[in-house]
C-alpha atoms as a PDB file:
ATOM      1  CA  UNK A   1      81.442  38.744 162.881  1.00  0.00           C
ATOM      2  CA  UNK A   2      84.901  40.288 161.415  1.00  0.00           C
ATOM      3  CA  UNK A   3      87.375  41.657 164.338  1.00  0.00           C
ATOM      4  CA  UNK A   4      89.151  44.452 162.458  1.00  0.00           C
ATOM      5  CA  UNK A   5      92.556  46.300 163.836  1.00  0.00           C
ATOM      6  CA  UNK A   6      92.002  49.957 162.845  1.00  0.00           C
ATOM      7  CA  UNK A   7      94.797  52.763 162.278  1.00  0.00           C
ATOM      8  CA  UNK A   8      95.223  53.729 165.819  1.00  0.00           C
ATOM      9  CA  UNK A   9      95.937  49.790 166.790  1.00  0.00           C
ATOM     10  CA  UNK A  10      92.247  49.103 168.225  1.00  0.00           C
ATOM     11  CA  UNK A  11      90.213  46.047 167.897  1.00  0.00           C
ATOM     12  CA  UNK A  12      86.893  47.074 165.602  1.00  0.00           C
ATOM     13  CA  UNK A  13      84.191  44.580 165.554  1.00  0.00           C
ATOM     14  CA  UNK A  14      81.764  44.365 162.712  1.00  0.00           C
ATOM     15  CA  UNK A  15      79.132  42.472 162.868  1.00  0.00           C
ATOM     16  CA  UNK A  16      77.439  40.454 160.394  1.00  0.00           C
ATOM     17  CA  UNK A  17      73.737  42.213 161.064  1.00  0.00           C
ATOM     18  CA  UNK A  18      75.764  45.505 160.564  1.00  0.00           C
ATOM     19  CA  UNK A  19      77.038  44.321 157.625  1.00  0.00           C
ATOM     20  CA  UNK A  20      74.042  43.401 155.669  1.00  0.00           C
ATOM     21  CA  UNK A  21      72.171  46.259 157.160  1.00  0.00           C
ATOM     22  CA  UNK A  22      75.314  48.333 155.314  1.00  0.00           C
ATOM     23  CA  UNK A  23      75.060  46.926 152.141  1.00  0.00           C
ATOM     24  CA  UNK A  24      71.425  46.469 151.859  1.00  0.00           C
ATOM     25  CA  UNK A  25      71.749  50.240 150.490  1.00  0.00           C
ATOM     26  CA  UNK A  26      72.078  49.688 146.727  1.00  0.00           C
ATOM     27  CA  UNK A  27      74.846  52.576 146.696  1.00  0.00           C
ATOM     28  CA  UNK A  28      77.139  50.229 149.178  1.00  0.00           C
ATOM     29  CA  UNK A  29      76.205  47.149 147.428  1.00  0.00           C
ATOM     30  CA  UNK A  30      80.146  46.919 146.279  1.00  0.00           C
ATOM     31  CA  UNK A  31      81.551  48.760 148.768  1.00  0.00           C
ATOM     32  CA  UNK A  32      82.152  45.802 151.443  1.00  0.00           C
ATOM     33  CA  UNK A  33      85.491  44.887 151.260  1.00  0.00           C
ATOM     34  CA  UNK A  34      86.594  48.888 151.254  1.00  0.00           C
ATOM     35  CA  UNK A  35      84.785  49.114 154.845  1.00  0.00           C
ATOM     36  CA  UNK A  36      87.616  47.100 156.256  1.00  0.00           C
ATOM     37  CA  UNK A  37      90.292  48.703 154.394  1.00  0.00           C
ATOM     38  CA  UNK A  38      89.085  52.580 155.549  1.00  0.00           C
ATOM     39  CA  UNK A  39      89.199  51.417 158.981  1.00  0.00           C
ATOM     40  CA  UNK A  40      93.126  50.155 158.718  1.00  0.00           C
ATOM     41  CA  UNK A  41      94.231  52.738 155.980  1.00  0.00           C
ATOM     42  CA  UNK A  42      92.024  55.826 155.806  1.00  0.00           C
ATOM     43  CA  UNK A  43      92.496  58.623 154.221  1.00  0.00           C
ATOM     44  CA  UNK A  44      91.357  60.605 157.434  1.00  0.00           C
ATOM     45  CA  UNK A  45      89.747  59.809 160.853  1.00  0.00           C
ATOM     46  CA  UNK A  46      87.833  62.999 162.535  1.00  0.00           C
ATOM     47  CA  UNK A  47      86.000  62.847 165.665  1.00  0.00           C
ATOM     48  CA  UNK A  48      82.261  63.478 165.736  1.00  0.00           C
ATOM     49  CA  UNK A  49      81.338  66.894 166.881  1.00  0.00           C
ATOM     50  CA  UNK A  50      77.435  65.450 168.296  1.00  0.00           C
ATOM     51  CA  UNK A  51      79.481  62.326 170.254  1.00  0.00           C
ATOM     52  CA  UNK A  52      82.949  62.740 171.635  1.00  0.00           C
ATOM     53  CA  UNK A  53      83.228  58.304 171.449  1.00  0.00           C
ATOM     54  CA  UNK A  54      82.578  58.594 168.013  1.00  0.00           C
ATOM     55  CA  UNK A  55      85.330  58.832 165.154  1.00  0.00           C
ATOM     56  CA  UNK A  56      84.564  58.872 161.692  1.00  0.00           C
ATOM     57  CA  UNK A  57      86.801  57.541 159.276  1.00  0.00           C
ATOM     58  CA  UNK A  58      87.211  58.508 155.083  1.00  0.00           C
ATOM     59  CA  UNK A  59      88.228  57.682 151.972  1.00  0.00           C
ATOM     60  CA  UNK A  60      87.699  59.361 148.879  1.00  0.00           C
ATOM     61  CA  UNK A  61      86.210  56.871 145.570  1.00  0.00           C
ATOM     62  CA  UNK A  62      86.647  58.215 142.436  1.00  0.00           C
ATOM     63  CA  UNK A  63      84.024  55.876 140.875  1.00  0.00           C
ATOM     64  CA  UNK A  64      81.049  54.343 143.093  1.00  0.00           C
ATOM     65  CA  UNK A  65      77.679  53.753 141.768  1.00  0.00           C
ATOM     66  CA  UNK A  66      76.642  57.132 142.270  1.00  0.00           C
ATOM     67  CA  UNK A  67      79.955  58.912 141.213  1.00  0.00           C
ATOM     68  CA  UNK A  68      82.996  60.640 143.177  1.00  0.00           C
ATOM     69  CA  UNK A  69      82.414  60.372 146.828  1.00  0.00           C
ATOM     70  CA  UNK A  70      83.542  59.902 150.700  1.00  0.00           C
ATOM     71  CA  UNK A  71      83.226  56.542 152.001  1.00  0.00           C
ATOM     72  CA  UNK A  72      82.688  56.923 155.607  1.00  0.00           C
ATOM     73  CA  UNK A  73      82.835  54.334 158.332  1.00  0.00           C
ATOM     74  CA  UNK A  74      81.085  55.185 161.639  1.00  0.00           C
ATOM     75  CA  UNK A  75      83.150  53.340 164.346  1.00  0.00           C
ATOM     76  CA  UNK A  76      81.684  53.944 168.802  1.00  0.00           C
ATOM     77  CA  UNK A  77      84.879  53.530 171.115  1.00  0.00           C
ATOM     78  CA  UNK A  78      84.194  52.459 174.727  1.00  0.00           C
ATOM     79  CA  UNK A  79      86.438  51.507 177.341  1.00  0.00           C
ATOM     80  CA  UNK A  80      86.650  48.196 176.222  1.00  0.00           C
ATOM     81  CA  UNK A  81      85.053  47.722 173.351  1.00  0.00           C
ATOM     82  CA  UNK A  82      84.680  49.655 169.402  1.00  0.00           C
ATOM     83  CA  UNK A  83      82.156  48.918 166.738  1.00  0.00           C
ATOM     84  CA  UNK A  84      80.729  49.805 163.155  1.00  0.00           C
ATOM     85  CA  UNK A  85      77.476  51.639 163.568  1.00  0.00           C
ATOM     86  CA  UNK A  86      77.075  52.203 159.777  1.00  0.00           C
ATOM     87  CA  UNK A  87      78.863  53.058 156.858  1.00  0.00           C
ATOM     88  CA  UNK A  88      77.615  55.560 153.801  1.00  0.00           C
ATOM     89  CA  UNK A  89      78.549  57.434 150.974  1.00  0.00           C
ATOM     90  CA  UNK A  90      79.013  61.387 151.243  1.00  0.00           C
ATOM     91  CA  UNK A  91      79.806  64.792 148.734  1.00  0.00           C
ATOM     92  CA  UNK A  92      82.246  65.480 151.912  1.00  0.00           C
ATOM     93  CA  UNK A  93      83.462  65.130 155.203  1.00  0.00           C
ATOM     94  CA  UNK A  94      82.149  66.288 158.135  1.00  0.00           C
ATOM     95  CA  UNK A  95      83.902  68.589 159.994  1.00  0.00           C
ATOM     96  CA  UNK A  96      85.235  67.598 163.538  1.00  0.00           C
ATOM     97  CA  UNK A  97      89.078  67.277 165.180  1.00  0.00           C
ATOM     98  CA  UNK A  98      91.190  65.959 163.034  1.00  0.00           C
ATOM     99  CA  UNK A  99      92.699  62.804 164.780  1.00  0.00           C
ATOM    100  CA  UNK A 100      94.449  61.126 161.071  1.00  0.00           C
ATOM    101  CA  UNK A 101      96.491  61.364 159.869  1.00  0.00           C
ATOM    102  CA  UNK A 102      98.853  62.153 162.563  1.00  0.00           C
ATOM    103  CA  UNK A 103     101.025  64.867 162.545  1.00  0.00           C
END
């Protein structure tokens, strides 16, 4: 299990079953190390509009195995803990509150 910081200064755990669930998807398959690096430099963090302790985080690839598209890390936030749910490719953001980057 990887302890990441994210943007806003929280502790992110990612677990190794979460992991290989991720990248079990043969779109992801190369996209492992950028999980970690969208959750401490993204391009923007939105909150989900179906769960208020959910943020989303994006960053845009130019080239991925399928083409131009969104990575986007799924990260819960409890009182005292966050962690990855998932992590996918996407033609675009959701929409939501913008919470990154901060004005």
């Amino acid at each position: 299990m990887k302890t990441i910081q994210d943007c806003f200064g929280h502790s992110v755990r990612l677990t190794d079953e979460r992991m290989a669930h991720i990248l079990e998807h043969p779109e992801m398959s190369l996209m492992g190390a950028e999980i970690e690096r969208v959750l401490t430099d993204p391009q923007s963090v939105r909150r989900s509009r179906s769960d208020d302790a959910v943020r989303l985080f994006y960053e845009f690839y130019a080239q991925t195995l399928v083409g131009g598209k969104w990575l986007c890390v799924v990260v819960k936030y409890s009182q005292d803990d966050a962690f990855v749910v998932t992590a996918y490719l996407t033609d675009k953001p959701k929409t939501g509150e913008e919470l990154w980057p901060i004005n």
